[in-house]
N, C-alpha and C. Protein backbone atom coordinates (compact mmCIF):
# COMPACT_ATOMS: atom_id res chain seq x y z
N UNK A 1 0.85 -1.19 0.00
CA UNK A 1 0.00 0.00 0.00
C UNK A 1 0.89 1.24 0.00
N UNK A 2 0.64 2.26 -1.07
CA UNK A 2 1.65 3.22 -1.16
C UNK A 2 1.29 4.22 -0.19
N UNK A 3 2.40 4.65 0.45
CA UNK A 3 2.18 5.69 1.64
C UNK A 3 2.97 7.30 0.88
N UNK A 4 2.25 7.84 1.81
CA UNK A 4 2.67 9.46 1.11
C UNK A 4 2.90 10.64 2.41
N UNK A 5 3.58 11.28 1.59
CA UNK A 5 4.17 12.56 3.34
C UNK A 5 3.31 13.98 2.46
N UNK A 6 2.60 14.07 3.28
CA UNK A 6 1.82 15.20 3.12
C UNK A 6 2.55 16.58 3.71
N UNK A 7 2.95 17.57 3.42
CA UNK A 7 3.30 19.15 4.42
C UNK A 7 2.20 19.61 4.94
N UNK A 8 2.43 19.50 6.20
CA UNK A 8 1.29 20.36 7.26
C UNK A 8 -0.04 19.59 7.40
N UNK A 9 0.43 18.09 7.01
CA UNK A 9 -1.04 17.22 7.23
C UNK A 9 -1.14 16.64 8.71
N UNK A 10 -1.94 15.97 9.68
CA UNK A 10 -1.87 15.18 10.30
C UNK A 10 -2.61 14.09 10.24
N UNK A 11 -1.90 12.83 10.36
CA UNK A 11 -0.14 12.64 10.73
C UNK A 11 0.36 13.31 8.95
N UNK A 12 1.31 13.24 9.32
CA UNK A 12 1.91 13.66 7.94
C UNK A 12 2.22 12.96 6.91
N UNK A 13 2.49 11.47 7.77
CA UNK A 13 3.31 10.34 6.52
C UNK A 13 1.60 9.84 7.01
N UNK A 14 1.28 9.60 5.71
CA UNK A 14 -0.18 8.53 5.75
C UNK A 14 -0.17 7.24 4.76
N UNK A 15 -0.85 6.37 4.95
CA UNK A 15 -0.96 5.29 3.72
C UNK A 15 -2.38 5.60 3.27
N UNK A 16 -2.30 5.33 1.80
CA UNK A 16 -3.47 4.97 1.01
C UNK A 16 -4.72 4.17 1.84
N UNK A 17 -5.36 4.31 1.88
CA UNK A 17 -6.72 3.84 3.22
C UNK A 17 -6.75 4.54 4.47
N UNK A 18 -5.85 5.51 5.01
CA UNK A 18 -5.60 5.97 5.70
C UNK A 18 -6.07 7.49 5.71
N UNK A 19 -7.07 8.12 7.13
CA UNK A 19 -7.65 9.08 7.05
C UNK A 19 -6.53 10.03 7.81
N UNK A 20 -6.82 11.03 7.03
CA UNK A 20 -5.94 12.59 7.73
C UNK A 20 -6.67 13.66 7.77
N UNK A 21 -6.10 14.85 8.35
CA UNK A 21 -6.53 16.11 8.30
C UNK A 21 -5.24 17.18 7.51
N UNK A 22 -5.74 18.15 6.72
CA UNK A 22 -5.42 19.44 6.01
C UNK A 22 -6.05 20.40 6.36
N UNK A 23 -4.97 21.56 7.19
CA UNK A 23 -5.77 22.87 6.73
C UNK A 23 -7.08 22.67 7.16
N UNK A 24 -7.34 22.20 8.39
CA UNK A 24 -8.95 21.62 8.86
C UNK A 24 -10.04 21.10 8.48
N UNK A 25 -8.89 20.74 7.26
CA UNK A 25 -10.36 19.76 6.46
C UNK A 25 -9.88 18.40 6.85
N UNK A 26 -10.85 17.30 6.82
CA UNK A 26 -10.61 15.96 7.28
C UNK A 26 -10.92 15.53 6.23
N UNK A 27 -9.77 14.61 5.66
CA UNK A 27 -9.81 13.35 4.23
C UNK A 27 -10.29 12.57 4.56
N UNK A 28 -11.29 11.56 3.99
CA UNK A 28 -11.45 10.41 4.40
C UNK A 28 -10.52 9.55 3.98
N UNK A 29 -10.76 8.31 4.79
CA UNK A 29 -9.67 7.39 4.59
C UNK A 29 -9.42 6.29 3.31
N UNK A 30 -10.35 6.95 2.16
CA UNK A 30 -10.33 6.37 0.27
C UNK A 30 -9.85 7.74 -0.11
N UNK A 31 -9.26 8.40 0.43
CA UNK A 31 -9.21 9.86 -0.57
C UNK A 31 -7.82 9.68 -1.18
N UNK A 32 -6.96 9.21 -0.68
CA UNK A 32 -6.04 8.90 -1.18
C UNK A 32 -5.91 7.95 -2.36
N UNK A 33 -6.63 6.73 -2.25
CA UNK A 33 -6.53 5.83 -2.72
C UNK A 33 -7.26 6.11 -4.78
N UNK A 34 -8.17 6.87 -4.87
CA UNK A 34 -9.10 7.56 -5.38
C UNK A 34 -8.35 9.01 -5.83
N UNK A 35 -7.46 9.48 -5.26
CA UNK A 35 -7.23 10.59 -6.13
C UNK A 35 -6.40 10.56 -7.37
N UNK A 36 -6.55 11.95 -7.67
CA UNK A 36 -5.97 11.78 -9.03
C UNK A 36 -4.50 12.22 -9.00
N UNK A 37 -3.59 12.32 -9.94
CA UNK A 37 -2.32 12.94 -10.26
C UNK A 37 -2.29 14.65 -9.92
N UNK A 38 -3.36 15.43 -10.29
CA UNK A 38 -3.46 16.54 -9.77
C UNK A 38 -3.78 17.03 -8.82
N UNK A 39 -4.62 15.76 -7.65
CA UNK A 39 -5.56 16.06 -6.69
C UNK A 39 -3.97 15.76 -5.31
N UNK A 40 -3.34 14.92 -5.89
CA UNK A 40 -2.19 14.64 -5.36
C UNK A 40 -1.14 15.90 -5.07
N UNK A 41 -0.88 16.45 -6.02
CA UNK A 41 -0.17 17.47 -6.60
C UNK A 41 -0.49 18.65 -5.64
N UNK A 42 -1.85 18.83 -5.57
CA UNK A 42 -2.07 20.13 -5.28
C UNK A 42 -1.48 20.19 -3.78
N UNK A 43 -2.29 19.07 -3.14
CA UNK A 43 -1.69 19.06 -1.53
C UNK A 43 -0.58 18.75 -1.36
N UNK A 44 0.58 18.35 -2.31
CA UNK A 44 1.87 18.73 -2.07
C UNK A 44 2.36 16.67 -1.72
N UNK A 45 1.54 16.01 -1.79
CA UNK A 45 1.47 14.63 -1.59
C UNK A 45 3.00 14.23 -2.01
N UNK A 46 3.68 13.43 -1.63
CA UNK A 46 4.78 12.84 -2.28
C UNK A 46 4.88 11.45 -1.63
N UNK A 47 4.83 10.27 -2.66
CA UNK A 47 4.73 9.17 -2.52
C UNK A 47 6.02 8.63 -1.95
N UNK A 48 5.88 7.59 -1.30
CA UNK A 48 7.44 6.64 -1.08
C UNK A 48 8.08 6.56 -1.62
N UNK A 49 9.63 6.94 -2.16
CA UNK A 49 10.59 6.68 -3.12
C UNK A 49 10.60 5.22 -3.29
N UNK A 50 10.81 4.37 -3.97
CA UNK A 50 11.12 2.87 -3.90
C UNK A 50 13.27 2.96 -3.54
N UNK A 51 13.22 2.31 -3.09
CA UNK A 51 14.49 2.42 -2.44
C UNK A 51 16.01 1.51 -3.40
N UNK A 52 16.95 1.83 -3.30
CA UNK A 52 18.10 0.93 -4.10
C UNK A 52 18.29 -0.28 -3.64
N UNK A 53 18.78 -0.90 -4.66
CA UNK A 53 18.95 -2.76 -3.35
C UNK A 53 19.65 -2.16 -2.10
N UNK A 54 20.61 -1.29 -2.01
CA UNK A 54 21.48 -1.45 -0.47
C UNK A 54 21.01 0.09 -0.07
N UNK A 55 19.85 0.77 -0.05
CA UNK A 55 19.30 1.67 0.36
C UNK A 55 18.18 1.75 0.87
N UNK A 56 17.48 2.51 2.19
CA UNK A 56 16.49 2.40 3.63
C UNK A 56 15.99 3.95 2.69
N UNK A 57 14.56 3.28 2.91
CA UNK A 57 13.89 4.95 2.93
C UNK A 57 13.58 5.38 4.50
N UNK A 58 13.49 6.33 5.03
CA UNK A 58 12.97 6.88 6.56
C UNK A 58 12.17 8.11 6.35
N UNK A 59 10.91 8.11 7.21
CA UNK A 59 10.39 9.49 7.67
C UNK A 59 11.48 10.36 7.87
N UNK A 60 11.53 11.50 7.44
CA UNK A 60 12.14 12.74 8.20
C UNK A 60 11.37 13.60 8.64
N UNK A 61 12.07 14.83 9.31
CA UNK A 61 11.42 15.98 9.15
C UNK A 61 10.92 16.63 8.65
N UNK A 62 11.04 16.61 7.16
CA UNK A 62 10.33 17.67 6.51
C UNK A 62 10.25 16.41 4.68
N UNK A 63 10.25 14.83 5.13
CA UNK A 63 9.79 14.43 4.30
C UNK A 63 10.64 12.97 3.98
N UNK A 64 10.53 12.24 3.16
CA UNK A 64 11.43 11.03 3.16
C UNK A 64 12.94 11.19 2.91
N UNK A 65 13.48 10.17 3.56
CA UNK A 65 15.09 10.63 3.57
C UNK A 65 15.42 8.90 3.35
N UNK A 66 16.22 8.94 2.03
CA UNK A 66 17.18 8.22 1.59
C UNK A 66 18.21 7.73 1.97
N UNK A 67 18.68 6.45 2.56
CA UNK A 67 20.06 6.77 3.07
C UNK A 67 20.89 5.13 2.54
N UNK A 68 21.79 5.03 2.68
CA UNK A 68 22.18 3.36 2.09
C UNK A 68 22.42 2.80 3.63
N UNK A 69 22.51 1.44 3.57
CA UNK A 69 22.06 0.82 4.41
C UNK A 69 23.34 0.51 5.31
N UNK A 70 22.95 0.21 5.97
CA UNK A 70 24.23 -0.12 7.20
C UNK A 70 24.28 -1.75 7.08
N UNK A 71 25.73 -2.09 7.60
CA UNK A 71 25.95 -3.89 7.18
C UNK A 71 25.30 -4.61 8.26
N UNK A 72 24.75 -3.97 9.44
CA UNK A 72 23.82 -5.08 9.90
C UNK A 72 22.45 -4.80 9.51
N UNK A 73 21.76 -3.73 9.01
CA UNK A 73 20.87 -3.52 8.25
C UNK A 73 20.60 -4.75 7.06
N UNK A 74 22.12 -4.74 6.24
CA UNK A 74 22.02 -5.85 5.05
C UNK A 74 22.11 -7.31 5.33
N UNK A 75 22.79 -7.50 6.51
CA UNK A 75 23.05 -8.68 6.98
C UNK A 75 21.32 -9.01 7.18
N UNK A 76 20.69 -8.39 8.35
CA UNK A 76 19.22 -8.42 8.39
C UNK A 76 18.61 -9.13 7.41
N UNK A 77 18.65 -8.38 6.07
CA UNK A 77 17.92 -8.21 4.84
C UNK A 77 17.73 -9.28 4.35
N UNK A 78 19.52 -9.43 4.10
CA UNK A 78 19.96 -11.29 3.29
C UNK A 78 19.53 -12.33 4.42
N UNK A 79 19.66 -12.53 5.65
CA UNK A 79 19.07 -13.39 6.32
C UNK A 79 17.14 -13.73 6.00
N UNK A 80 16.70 -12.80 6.04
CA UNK A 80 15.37 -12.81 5.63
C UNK A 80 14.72 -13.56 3.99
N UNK A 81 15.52 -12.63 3.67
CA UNK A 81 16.07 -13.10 1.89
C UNK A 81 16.03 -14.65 1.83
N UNK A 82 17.29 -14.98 2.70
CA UNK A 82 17.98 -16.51 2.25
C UNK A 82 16.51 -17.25 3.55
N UNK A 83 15.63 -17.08 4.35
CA UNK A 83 15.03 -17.82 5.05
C UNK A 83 13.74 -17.95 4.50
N UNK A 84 13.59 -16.94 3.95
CA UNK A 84 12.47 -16.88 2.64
C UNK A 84 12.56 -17.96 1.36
N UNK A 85 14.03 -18.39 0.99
CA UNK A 85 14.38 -18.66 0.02
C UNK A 85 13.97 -20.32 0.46
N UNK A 86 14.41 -20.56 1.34
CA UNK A 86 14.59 -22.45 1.95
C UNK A 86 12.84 -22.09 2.21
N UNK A 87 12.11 -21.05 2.58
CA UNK A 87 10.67 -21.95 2.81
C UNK A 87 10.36 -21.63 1.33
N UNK A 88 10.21 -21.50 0.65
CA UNK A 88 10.02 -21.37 -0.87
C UNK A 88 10.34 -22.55 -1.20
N UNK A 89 11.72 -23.16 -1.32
CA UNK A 89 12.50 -24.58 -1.61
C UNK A 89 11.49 -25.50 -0.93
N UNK A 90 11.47 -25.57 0.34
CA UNK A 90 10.31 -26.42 0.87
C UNK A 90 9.14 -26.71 0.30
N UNK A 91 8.40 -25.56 -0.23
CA UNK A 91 6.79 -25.65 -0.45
C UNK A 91 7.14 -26.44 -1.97
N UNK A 92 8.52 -26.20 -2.54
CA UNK A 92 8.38 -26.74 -4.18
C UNK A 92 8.34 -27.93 -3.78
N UNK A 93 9.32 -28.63 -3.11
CA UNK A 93 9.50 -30.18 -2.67
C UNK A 93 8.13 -30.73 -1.98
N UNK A 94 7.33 -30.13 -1.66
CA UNK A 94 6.03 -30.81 -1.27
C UNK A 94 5.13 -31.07 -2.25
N UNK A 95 5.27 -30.11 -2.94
CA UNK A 95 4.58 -30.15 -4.09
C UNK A 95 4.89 -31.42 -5.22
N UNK A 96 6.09 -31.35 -5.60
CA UNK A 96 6.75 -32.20 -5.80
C UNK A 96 6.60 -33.70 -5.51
N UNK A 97 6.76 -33.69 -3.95
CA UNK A 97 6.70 -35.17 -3.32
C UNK A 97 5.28 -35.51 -3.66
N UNK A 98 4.51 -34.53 -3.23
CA UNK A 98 2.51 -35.06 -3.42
C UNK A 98 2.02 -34.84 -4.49
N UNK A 99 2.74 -34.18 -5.98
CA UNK A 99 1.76 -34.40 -7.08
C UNK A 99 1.97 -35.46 -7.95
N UNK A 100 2.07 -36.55 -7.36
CA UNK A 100 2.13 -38.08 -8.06
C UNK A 100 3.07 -38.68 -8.86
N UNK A 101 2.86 -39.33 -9.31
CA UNK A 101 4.39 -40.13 -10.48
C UNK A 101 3.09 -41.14 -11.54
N UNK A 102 3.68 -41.56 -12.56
CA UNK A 102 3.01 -42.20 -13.63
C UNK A 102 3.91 -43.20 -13.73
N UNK A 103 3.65 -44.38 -13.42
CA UNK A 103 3.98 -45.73 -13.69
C UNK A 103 2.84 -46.81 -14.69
N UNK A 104 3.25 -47.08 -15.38
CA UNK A 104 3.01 -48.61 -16.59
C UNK A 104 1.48 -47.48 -17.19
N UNK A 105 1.40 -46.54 -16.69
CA UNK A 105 -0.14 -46.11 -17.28
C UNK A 105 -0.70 -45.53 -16.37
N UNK A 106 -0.65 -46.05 -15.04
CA UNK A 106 -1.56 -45.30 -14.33
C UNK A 106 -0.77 -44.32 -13.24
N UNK A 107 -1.62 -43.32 -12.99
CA UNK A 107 -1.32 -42.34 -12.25
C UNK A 107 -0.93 -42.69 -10.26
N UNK A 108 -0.61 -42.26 -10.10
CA UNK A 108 -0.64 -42.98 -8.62
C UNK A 108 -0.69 -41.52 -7.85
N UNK A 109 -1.05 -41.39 -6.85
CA UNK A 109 -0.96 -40.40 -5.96
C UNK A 109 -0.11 -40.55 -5.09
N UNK A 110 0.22 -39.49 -4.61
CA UNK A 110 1.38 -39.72 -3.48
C UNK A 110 1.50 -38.46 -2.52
N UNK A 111 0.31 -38.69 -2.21
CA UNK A 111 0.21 -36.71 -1.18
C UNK A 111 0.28 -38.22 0.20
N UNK A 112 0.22 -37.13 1.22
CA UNK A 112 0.77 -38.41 2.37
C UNK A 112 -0.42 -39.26 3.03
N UNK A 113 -1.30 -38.32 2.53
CA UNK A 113 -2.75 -39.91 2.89
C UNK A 113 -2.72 -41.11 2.10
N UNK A 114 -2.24 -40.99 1.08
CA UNK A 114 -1.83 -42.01 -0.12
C UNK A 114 -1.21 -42.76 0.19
N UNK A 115 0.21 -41.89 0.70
CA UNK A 115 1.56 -42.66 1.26
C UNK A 115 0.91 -43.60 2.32
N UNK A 116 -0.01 -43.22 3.07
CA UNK A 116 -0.05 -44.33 4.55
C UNK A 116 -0.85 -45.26 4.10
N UNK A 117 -1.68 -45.19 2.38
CA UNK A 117 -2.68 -45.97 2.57
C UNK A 117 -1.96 -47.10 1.94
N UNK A 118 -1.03 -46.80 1.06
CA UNK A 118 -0.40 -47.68 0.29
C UNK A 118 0.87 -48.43 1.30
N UNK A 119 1.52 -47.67 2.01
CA UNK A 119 2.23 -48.67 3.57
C UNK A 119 1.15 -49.78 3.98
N UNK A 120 0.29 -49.12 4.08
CA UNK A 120 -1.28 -50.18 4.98
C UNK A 120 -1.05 -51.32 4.13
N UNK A 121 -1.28 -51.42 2.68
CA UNK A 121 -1.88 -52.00 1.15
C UNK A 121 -0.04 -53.16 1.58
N UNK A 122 0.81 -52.84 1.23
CA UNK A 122 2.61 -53.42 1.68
C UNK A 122 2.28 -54.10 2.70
N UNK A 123 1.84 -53.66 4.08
CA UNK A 123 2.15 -54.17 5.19
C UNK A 123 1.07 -55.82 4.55
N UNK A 124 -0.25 -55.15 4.23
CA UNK A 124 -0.81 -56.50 4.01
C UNK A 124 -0.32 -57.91 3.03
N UNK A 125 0.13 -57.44 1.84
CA UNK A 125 1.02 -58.17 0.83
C UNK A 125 2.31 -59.11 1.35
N UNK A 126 2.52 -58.30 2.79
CA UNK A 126 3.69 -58.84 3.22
C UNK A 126 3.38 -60.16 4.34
N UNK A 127 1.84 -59.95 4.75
CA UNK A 127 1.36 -60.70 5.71
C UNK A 127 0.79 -61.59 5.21
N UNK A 128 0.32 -61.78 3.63
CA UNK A 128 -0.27 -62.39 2.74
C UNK A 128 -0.09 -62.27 1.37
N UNK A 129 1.04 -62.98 0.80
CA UNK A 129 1.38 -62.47 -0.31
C UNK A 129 0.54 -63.49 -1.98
N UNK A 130 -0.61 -63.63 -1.17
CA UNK A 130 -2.04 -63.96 -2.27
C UNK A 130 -2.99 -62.91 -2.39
N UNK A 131 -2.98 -62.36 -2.03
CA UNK A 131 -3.83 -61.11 -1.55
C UNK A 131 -3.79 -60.41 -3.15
N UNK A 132 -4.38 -60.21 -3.18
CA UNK A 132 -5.03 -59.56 -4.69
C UNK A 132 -5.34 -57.74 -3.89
N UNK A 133 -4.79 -56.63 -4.24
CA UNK A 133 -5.63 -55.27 -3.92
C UNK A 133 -6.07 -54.90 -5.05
N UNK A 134 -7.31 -54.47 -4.62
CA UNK A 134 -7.80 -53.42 -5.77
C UNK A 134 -7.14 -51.73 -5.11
N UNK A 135 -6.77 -50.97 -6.34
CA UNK A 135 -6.30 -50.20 -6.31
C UNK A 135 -6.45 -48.72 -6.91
N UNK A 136 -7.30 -47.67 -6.47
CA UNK A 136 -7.56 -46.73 -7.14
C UNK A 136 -6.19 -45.62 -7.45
N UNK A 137 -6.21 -46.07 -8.54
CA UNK A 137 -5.35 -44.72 -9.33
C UNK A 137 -5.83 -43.64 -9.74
N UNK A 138 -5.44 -42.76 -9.93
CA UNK A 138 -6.33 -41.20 -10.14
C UNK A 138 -6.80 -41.33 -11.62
N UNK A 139 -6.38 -42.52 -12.82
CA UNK A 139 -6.72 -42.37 -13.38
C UNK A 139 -7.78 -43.85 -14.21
N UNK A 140 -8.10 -44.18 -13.05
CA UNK A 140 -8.92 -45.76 -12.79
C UNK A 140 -8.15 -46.45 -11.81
N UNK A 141 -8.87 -47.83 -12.16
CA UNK A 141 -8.91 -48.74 -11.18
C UNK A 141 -7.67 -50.05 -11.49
N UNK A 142 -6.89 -50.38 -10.92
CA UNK A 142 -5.93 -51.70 -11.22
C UNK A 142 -5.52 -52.33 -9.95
N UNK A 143 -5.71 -53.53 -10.50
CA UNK A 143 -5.61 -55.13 -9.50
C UNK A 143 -3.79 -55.31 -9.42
N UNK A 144 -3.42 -54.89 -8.10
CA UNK A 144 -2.41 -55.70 -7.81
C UNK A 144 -1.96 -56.16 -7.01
N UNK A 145 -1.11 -57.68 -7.37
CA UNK A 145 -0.69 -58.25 -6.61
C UNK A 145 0.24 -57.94 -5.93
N UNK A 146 1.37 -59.34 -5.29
CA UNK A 146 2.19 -58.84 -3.87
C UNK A 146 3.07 -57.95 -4.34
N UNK A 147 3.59 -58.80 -5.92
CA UNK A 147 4.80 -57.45 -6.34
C UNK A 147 4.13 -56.45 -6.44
N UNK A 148 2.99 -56.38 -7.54
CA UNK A 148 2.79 -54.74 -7.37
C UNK A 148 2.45 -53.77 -6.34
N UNK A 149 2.38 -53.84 -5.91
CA UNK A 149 1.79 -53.19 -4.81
C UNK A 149 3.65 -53.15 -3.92
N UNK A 150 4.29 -54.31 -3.76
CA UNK A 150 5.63 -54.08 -3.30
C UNK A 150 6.58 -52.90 -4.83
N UNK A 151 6.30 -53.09 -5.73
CA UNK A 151 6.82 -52.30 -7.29
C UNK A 151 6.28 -50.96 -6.85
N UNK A 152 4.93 -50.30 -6.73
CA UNK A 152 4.51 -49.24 -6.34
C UNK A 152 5.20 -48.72 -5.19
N UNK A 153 5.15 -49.23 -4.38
CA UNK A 153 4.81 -48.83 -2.84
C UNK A 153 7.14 -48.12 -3.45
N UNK A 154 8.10 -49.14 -3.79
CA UNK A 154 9.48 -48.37 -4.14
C UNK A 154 9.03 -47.35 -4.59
N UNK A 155 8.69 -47.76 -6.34
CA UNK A 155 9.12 -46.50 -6.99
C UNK A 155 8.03 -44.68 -6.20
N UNK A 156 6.93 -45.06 -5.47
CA UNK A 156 7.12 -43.86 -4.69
C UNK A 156 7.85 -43.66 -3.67
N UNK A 157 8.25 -44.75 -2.59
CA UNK A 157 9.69 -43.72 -1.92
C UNK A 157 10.67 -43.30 -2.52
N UNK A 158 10.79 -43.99 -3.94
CA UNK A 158 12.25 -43.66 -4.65
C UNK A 158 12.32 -42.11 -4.83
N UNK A 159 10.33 -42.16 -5.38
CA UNK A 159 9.70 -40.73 -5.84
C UNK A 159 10.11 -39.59 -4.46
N UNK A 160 9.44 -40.26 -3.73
CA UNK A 160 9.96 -39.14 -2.08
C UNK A 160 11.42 -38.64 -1.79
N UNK A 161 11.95 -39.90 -2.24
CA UNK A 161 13.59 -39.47 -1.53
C UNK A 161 14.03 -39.11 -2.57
N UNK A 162 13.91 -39.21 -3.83
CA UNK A 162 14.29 -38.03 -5.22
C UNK A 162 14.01 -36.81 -4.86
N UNK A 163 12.67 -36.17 -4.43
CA UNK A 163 12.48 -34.74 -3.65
C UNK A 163 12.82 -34.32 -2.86
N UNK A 164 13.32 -35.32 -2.07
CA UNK A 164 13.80 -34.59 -0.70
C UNK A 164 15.39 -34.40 -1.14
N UNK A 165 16.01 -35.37 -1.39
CA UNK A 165 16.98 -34.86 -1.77
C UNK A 165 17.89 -34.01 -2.92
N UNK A 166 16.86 -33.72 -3.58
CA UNK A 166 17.16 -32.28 -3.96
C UNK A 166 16.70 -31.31 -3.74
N UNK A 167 15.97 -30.89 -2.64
CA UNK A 167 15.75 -29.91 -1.41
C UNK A 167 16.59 -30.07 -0.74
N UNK A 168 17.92 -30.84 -0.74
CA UNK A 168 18.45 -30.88 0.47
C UNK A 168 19.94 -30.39 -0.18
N UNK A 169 20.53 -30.58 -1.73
CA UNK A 169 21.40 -30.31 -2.91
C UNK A 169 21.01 -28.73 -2.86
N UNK A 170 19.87 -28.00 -3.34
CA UNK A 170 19.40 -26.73 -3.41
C UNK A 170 19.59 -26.21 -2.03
N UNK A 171 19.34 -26.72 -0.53
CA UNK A 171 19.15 -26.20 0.60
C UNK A 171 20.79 -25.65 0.88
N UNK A 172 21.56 -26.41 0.71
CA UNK A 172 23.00 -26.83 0.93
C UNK A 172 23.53 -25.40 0.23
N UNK A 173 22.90 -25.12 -1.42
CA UNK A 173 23.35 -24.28 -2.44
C UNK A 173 23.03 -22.65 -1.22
N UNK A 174 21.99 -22.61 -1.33
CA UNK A 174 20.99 -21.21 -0.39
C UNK A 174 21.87 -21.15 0.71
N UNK A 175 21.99 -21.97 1.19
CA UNK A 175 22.74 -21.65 2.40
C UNK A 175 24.49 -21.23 2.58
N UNK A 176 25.16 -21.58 1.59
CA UNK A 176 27.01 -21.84 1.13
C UNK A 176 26.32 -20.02 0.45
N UNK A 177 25.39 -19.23 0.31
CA UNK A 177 25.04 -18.04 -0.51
C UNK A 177 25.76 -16.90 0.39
N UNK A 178 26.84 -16.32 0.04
CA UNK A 178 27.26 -14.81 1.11
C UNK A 178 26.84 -13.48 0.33
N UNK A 179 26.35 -13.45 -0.96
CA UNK A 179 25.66 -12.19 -1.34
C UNK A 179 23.79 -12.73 -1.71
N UNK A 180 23.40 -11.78 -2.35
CA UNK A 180 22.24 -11.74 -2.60
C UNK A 180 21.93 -11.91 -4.61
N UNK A 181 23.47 -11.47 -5.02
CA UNK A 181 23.26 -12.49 -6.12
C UNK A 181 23.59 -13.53 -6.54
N UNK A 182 24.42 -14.22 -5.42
CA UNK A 182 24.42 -15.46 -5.20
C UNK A 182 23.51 -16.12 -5.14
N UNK A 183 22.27 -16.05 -4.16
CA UNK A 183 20.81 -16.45 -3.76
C UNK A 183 20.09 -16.14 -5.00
N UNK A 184 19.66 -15.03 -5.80
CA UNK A 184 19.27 -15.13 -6.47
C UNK A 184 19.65 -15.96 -7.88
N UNK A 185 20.71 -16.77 -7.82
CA UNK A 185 21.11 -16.98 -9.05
C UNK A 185 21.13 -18.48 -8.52
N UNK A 186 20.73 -19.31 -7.25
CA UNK A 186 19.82 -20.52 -7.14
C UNK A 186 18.75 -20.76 -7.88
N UNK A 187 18.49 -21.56 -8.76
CA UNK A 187 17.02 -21.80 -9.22
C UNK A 187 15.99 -22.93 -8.43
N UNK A 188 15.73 -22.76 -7.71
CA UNK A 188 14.76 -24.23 -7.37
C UNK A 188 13.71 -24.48 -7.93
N UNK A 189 13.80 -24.23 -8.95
CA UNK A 189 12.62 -24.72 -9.87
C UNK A 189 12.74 -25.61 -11.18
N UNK A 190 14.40 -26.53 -10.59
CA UNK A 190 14.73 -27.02 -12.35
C UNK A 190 15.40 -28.14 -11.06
N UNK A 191 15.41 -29.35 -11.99
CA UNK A 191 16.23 -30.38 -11.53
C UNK A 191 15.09 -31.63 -10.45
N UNK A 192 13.83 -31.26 -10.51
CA UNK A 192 13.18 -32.33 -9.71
C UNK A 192 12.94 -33.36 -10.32
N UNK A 193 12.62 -34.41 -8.95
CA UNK A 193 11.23 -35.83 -10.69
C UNK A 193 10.59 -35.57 -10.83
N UNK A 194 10.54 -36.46 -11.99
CA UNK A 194 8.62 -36.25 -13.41
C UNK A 194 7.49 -36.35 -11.99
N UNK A 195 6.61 -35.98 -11.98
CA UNK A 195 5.55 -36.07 -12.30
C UNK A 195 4.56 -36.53 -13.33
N UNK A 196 5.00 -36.57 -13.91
CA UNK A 196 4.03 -37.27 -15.35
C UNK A 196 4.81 -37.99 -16.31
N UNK A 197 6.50 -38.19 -16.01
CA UNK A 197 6.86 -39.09 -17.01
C UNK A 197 7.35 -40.29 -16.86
N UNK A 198 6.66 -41.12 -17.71
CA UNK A 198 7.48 -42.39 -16.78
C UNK A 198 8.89 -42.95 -16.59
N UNK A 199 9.38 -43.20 -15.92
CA UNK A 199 11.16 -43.66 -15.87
C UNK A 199 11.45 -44.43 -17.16
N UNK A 200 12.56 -43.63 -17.42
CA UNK A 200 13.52 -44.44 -18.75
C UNK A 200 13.75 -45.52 -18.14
């Protein structure tokens, strides 16, 4: 929400939704949001500078003040930066781990209700390896036996521990990061497993 330093307003620095007074008139708190380029102008309005990568905007006295940043200021920044960066990495690898794999044709799911139902489906195969499961795949229905169901039940942990461990290759990268175009020049968005293709 863009904020603006008004001369002789109160308060003086306001945000957009935010009600003030001029000269004893009282703005409501859309007047900002709603005005125009001239309506701005007239009352002397001046918006937030957007700031340099290693530069702090601040209230002043008589209006915003520019200044470059101090190294625990940046240290701050990049910590935030790089902790932002690993929960970002995280949410891809979940995504990842739970939007399924494609084996012989059918789709399989693998979000973690899946995962426990298909442990359940193993544990039984292993206690009875005549056992026939029926098996819903996201994209129908298939009968399998002890191997399959032991064939499935791998190639999704293979699927799990393929994601995790390259959340853990990328985590390693984010973290070894001492600038900020270092961090930015991580991609975590290249190098996971298919989802939809089946293994060579």
């Amino acid at each position: 929400m863009t904020e603006y330093y008004i001369p002789g307003a109160t308060p003086a620095f306001v945000r957009a939704g935010q009600p003030f007074t001029l000269s004893g008139v009282q703005y409501p708190r859309k007047w900002l949001a709603l005005a125009s380029a001239g309506d701005l102008t007239e009352i002397g309005a001046a918006a937030k500078p957007a700031p340099g990568t290693d530069e702090v905007v601040e209230q002043g006295e008589t209006g915003w003040v520019v200044r470059e940043m101090t190294g625990s200021e940046e240290e701050a920044l990049f910590a935030v930066a790089k902790a932002q960066k690993l929960a970002d990495l995280a949410a891809m690898r979940r995504t990842v781990e739970t939007a399924g794999i494609v084996r012989n044709g059918a789709i399989i799911a693998t979000d973690r209700e899946s995962q426990a139902m298909l442990s359940g489906a193993l544990q039984l195969v292993q206690d009875d390896d005549q056992v026939i499961i029926d098996w819903k795949a996201d994209n129908g229905w298939v009968q399998l036996d002890a191997a399959g169901v032991t064939y499935i039940a791998r190639e999704v942990g293979l699927h799990k521990q393929a994601a995790f461990s390259r959340e853990k290759v990328l985590a390693t990268a984010i973290n070894a990061c001492t600038t900020a175009q270092e961090l930015a020049a991580v991609d975590i968005t290249t190098g996971w497993p298919s989802n939809t293709e089946e293994p060579e």
